[in-house]
Protein backbone atom coordinates (compact mmCIF):
# COMPACT_ATOMS: atom_id res chain seq x y z
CA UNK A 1 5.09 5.34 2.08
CA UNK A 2 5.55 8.58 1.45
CA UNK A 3 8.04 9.78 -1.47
CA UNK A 4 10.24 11.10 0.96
CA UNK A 5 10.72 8.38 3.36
CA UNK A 6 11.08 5.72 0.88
CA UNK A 7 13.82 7.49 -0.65
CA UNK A 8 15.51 7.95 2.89
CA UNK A 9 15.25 4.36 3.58
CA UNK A 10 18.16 2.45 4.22
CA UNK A 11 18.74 -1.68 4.20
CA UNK A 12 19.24 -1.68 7.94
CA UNK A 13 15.26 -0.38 8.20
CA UNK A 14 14.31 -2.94 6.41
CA UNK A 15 13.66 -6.72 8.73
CA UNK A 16 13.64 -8.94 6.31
CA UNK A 17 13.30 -11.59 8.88
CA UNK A 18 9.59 -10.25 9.98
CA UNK A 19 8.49 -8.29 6.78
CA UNK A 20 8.60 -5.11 8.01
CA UNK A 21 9.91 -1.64 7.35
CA UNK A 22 11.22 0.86 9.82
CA UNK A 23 9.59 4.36 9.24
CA UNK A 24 12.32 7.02 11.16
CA UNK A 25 13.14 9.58 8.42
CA UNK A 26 13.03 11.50 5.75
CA UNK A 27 14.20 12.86 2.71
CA UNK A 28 14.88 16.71 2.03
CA UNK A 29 16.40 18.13 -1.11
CA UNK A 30 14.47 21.00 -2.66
CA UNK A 31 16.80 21.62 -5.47
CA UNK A 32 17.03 18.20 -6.65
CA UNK A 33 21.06 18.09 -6.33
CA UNK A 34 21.97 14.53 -5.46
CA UNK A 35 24.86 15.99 -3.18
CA UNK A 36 23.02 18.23 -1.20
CA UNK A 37 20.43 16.22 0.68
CA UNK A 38 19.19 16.38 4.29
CA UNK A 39 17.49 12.90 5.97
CA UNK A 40 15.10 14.84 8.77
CA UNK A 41 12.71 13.30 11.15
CA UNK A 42 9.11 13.17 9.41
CA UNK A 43 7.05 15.98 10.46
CA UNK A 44 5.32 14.26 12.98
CA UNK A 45 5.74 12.10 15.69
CA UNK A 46 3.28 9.57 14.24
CA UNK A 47 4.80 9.64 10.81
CA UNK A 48 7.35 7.37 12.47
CA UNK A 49 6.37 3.85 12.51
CA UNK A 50 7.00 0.04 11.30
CA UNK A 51 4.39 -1.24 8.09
CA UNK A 52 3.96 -4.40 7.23
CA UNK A 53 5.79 -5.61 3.84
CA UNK A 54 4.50 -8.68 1.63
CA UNK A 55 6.77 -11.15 1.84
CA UNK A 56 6.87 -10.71 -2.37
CA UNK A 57 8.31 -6.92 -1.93
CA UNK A 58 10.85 -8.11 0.60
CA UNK A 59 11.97 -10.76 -1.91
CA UNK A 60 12.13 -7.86 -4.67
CA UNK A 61 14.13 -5.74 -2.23
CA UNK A 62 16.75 -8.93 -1.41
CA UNK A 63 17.28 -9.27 -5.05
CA UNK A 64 17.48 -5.76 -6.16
CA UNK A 65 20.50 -5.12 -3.56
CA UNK A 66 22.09 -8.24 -4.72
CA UNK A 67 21.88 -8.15 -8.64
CA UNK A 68 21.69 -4.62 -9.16
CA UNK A 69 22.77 -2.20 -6.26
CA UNK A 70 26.06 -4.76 -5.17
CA UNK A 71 27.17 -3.95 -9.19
CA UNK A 72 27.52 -0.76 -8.92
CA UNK A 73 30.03 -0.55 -6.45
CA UNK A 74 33.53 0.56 -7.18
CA UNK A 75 35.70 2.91 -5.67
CA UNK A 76 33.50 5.90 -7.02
CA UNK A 77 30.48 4.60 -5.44
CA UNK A 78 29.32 6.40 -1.86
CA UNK A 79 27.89 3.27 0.35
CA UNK A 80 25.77 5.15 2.79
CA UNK A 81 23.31 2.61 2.82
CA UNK A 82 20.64 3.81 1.31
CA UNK A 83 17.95 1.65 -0.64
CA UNK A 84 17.46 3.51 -3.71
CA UNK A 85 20.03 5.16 -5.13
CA UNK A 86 21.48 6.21 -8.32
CA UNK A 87 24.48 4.13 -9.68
CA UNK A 88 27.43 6.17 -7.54
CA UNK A 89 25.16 5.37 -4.03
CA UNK A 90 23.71 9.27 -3.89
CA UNK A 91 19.83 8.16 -2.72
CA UNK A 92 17.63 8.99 -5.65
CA UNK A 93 16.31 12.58 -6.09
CA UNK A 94 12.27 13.10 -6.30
CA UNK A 95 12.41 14.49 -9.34
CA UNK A 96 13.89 11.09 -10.79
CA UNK A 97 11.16 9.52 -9.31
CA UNK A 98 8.60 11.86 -11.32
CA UNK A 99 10.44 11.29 -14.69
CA UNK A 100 10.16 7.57 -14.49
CA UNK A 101 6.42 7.89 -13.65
CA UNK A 102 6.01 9.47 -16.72
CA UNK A 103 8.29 7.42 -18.78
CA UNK A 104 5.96 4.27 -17.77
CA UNK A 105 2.99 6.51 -18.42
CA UNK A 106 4.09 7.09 -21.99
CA UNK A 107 4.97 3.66 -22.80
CA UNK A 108 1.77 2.26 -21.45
CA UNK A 109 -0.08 5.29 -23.66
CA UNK A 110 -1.58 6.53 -20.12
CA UNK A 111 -0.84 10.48 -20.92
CA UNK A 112 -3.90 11.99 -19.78
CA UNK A 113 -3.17 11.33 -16.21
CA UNK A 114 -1.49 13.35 -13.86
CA UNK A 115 0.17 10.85 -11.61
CA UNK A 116 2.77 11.61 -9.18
CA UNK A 117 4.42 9.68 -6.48
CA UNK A 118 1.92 10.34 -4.12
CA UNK A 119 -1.09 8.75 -6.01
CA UNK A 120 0.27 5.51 -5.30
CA UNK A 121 -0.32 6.42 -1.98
CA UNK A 122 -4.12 7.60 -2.63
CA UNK A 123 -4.11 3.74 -4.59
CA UNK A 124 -3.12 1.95 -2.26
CA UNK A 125 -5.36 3.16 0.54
CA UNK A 126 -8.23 3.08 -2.62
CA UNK A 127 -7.53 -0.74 -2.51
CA UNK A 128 -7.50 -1.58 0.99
CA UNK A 129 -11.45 -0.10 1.48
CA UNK A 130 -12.06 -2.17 -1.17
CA UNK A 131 -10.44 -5.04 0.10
CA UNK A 132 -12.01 -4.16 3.14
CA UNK A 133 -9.91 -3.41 5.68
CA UNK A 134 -10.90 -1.33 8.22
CA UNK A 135 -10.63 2.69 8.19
CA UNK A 136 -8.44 2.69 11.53
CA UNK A 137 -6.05 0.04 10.45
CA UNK A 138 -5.63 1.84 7.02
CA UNK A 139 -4.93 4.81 9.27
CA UNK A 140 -1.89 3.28 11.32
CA UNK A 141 -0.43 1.58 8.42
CA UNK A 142 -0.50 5.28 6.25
CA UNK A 143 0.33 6.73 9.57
CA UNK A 144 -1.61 9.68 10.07
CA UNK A 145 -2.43 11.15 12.86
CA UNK A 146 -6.11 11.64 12.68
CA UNK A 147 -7.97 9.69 11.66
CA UNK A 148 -10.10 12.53 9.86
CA UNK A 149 -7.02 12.66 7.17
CA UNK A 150 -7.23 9.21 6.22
CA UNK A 151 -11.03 9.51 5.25
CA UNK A 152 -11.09 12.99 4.02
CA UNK A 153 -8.32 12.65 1.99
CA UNK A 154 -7.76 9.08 1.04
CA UNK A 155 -11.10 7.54 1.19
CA UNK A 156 -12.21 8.31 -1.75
CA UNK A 157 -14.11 5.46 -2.38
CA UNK A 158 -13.83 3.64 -5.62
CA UNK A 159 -16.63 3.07 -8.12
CA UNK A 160 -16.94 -0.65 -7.74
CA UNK A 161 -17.25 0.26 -3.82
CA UNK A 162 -20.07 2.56 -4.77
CA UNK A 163 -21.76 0.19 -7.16
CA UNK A 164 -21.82 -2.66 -4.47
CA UNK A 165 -23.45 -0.10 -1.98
CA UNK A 166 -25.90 0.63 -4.27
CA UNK A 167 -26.82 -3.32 -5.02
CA UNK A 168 -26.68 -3.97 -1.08
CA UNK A 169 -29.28 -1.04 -0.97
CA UNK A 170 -31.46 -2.02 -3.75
CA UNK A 171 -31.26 -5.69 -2.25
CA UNK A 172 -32.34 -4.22 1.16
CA UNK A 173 -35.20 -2.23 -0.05
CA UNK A 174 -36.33 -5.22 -1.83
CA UNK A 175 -36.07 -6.98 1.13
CA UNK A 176 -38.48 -4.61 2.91
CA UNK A 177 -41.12 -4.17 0.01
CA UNK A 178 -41.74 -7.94 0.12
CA UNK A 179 -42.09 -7.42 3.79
CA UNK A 180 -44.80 -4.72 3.54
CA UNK A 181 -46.87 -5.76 0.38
């Protein structure tokens, strides 16, 4: 998901029944003030969409609401819904989003990396070519609309992915030079 629709995301897109994840909106606030927001269709029509959730995430999601988000509610608290907010129910600005990025990246000494929200996007596409799934499912499930995007952009294929194209190749070749001499 995209930064911006996961922070527009609200507990009745979420099916916990089926594992999936409504995909209808998404988040606006250019100045990073928690009270001046604006939840927007995404910019395209195929940006909208349901994904498929590991039943694992959905189990991290039903506990989160319950033994966090439920806690903070008091009569200060705005209950619009949303998944992931900050402790008065405002959904969580980007920026927030970027500063605990870097927090983890500090504490894990990771600090020549320049990670934002969106590589986890880049990762996780990274990791389903290498698990092997194919290019037009990895398409629908990023929804984008060409499929061009996803594998100019995304498929950047990992170095184990090279390295076992390289020993299918040299296994091939070997293959034919027994053939020939």
């Amino acid at each position: 998901m995209r930064a911006g629709e996961l922070l527009a995301l609200k507990w009745s897109d979420i099916d916990f029944e089926n594992n999936t994840i409504n995909i209808t909106k998404t988040y606006y606030n250019p100045n990073n003030n928690k009270k001046q927001y604006q939840i927007l269709t995404p910019k395209t029509e195929s940006s909208i969409g349901k994904i498929s959730v590991d039943p694992h995430v959905i189990k991290l999601l039903k506990n989160y609401k319950v033994d966090v988000q439920d806690t903070w509610k008091n009569e200060l608290y705005v209950d619009n819904n949303f998944v992931f907010t900050d402790v008065n129910g405002y959904p969580l600005v980007i920026k927030k989003l970027q500063l605990w990025i870097k927090a983890i990246l500090k504490k894990t000494n990771i600090t020549n990396k320049q990670i934002s929200t969106h590589s986890f996007r880049h990762t996780h596409c990274a990791l389903l070519i290498e698990a092997g799934v194919h290019i037009k499912e990895i398409q629908e499930r990023l929804r984008h609309k060409d499929i061009n995007t996803t594998m100019n952009i995304y498929a950047k294929i990992t170095n184990s992915y090279k390295k076992d194209a390289s020993q299918k190749f040299s296994k091939l070749m070997e293959n034919v030079s027994k053939d020939l001499f």
